[in-house]
Every structure is written in C-alpha cells, then in structure tokens.
Protein backbone atom coordinates (compact mmCIF):
# COMPACT_ATOMS: atom_id res chain seq x y z
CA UNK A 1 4.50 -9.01 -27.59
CA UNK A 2 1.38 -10.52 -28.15
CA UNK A 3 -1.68 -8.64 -28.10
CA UNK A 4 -5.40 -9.60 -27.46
CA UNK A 5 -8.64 -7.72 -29.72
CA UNK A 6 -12.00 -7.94 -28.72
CA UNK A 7 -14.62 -6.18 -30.95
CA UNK A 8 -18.24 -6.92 -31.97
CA UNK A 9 -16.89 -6.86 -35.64
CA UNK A 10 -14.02 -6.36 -37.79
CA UNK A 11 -13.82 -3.11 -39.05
CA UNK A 12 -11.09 -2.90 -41.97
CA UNK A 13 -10.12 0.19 -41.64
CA UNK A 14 -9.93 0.47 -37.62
CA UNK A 15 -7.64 -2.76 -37.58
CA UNK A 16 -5.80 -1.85 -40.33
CA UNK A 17 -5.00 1.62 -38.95
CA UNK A 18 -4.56 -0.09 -35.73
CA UNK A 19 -1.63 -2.52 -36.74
CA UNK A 20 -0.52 0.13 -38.91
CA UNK A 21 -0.04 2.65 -36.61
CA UNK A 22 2.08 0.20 -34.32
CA UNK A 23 4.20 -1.12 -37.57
CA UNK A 24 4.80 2.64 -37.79
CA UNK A 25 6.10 2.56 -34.20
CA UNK A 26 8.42 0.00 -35.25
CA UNK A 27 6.23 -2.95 -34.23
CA UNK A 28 6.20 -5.78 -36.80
CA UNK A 29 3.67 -8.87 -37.09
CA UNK A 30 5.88 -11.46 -36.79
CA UNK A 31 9.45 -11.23 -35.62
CA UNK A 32 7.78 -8.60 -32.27
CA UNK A 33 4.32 -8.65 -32.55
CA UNK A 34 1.50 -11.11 -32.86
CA UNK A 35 -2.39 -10.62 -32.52
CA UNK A 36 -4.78 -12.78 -31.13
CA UNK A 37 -8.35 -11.39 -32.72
CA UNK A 38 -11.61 -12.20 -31.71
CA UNK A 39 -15.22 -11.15 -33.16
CA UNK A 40 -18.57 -11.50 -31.39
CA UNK A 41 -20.46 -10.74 -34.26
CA UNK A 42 -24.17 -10.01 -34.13
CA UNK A 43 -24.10 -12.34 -30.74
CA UNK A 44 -23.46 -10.24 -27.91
CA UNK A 45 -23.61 -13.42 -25.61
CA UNK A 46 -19.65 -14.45 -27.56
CA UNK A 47 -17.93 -12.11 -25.63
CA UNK A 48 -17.85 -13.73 -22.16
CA UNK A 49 -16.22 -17.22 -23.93
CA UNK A 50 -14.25 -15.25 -26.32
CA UNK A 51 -12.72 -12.88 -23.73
CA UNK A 52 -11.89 -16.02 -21.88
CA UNK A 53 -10.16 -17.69 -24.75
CA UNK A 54 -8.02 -14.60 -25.05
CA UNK A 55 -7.13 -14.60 -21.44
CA UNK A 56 -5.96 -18.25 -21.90
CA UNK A 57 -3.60 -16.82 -24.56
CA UNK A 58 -1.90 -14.85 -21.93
CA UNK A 59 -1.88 -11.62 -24.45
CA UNK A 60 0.68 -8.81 -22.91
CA UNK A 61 -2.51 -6.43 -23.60
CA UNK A 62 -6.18 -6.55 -24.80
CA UNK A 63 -7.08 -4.24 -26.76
CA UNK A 64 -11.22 -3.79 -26.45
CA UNK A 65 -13.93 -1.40 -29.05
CA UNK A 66 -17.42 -1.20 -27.44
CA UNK A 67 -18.60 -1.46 -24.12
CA UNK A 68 -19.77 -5.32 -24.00
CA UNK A 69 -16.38 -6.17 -24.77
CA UNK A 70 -14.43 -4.20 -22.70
CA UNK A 71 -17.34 -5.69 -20.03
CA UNK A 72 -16.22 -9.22 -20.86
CA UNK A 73 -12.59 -8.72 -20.70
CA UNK A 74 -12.82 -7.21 -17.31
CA UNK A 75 -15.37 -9.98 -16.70
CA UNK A 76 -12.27 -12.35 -17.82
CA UNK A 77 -9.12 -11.12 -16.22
CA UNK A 78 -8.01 -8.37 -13.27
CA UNK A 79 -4.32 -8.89 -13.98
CA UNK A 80 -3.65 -8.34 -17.84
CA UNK A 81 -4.35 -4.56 -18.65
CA UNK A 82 -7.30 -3.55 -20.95
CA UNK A 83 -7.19 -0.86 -23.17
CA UNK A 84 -10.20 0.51 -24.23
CA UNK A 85 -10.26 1.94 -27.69
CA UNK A 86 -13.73 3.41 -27.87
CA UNK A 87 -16.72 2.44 -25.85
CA UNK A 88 -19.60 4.15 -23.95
CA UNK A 89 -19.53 5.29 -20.80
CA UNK A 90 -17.22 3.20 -18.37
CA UNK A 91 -17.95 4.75 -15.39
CA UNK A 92 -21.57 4.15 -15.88
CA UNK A 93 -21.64 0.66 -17.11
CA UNK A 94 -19.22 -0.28 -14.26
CA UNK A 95 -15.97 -0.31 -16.58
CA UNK A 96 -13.64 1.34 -13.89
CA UNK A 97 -14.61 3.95 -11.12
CA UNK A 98 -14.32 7.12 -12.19
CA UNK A 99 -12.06 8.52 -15.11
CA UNK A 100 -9.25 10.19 -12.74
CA UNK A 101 -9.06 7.20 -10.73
CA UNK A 102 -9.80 4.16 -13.00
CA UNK A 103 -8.82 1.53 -10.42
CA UNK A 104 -8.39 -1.85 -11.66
CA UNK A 105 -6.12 -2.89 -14.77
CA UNK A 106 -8.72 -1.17 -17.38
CA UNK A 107 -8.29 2.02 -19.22
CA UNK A 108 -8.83 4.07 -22.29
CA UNK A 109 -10.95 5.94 -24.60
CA UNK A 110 -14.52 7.15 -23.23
CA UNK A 111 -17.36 8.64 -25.99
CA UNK A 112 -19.03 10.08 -23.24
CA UNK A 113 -19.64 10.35 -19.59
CA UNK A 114 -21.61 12.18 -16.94
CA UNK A 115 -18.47 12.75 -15.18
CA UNK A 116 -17.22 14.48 -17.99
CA UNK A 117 -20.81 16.24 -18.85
CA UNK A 118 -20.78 17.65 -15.33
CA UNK A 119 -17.55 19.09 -15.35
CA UNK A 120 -16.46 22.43 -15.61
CA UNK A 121 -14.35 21.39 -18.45
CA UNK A 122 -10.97 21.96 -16.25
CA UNK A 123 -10.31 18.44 -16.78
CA UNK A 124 -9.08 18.99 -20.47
CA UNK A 125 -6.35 21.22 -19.02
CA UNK A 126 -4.89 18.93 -16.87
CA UNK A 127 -1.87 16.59 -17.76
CA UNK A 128 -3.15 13.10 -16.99
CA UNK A 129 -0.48 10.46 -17.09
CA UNK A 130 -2.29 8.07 -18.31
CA UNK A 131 -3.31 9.96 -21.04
CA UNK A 132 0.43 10.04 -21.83
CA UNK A 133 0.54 6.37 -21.01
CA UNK A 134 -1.83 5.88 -23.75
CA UNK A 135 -0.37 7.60 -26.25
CA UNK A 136 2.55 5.72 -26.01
CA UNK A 137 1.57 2.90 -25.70
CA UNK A 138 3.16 1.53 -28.76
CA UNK A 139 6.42 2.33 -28.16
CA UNK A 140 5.75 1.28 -23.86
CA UNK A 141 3.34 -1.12 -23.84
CA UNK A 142 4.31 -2.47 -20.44
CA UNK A 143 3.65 1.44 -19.34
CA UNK A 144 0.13 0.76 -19.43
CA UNK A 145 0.16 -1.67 -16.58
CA UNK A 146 1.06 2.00 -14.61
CA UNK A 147 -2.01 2.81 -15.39
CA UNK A 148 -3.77 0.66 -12.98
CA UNK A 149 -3.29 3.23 -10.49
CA UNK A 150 -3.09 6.68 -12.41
CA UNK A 151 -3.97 9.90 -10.79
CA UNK A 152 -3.90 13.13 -12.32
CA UNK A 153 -0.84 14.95 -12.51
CA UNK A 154 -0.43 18.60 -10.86
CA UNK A 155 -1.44 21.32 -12.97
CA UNK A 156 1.25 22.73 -14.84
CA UNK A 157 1.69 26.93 -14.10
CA UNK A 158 2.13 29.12 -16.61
C-alpha cells in the first residue's frame, strides 16, 4: 500500500504518531507500506505541483492536514480517495458538500463547521459509516473508497 501526505509542514510528532499508529495496526514501512511525503512549507502556492506529483505516484490514499492541501489534492485527483486529517471547514471552503453527504472521493476530520454550529447537536448521536470507515481505516484502507458515497446510517433504538 502506498500512501500519499500532504501537509504545510512536518510535524514530528503528528507523523510519527501517524505511522505509528498504522505499524500498530500491523502496517510496516517496507515489506506493506510505503509513504510518499510532501511539504509546502511557508509557500502555500507548492501545494497545487506537489499534490500533482503525488497523484503521479498513484498513492492507494492521500492523506491531507490543513485546508490548502486537502484543496490541492482535490484540485489534483477525483478518483484516489482523500482523507482529511484535520483542516477547517470543508463544506465552506468547497472541500465536499455537506458533512452527511460528502460527495466526491474526499473525507475526514472537520475543526469546525456551520453545519455543525447550526445543528441541534443530534448529529453526534448518529452512527455515520464513514465515521466507522475512518476509524478503520488502517486495518481497511480500500473501505475508504465507500466513503465516496456515505450517508448516515439509521438511528439505532434503544
């Protein structure tokens, strides 16, 4: 499996807990794993090119932190899934089209939203699948393409 990472910087102890936490899944750099990394620096104009050069790598995943890069990989590719680790608001920015129906091959980890704001908060109850998607994604990476389409699951009763 090869995986792409887009981030303005490298932050130690994100990728380290990143590529931990997947050696802990039983992923190992090397004989199953490989990562393609790529850092824009202090130039937010590096994404675009560098999101294309990972898109020529033909990564199973990118992985994206911050909202400019998870802009340029979308920019870069509609087939290969993104998964967001952390930006700003992706409905807002035009990331995906709303958070329970992303569209598009791009999902993940939102700091905030109006969408969210606005709600009355029932949305935390709910099972989303892609939620579970994403938490699993270590162990079923190729369950995140599901994603592209994910809807919220019916509300459990109690």
């Amino acid at each position: 499996m090869r995986i792409g990472y887009l981030a303005p910087t490298r932050i130690p102890h994100l990728v380290e807990a990143f590529v931990g936490g997947l050696h802990d899944l039983g992923y190992v750099e090397g004989p199953n794993l490989s990562f393609e990394f790529r850092f824009a620096g202090e130039e937010p104009q590096r994404f675009d090119p560098l999101a294309t050069d990972l898109v020529k790598l033909a990564p199973d995943v990118i992985v994206t932190v911050a909202t400019p890069a998870t802009l340029a990989a979308k920019r870069a590719t509609s087939s290969i899934p993104i998964v967001v680790a952390t930006a700003g608001d992706l409905v807002r920015s035009g990331a995906v089209q709303s958070l329970a129906r992303p569209g598009g091959n791009v999902t993940g980890v939102t700091l905030y939203s109006v969408e969210l704001s606005q709600s009355d908060w029932r949305f935390s109850r709910r099972p989303y699948r892609a939620l579970n998607a994403l938490a699993s994604w270590g162990t079923q990476i190729t369950s995140i393409t599901a994603c592209n389409g994910m809807t919220p699951s019916q509300p459990q009763r109690r």
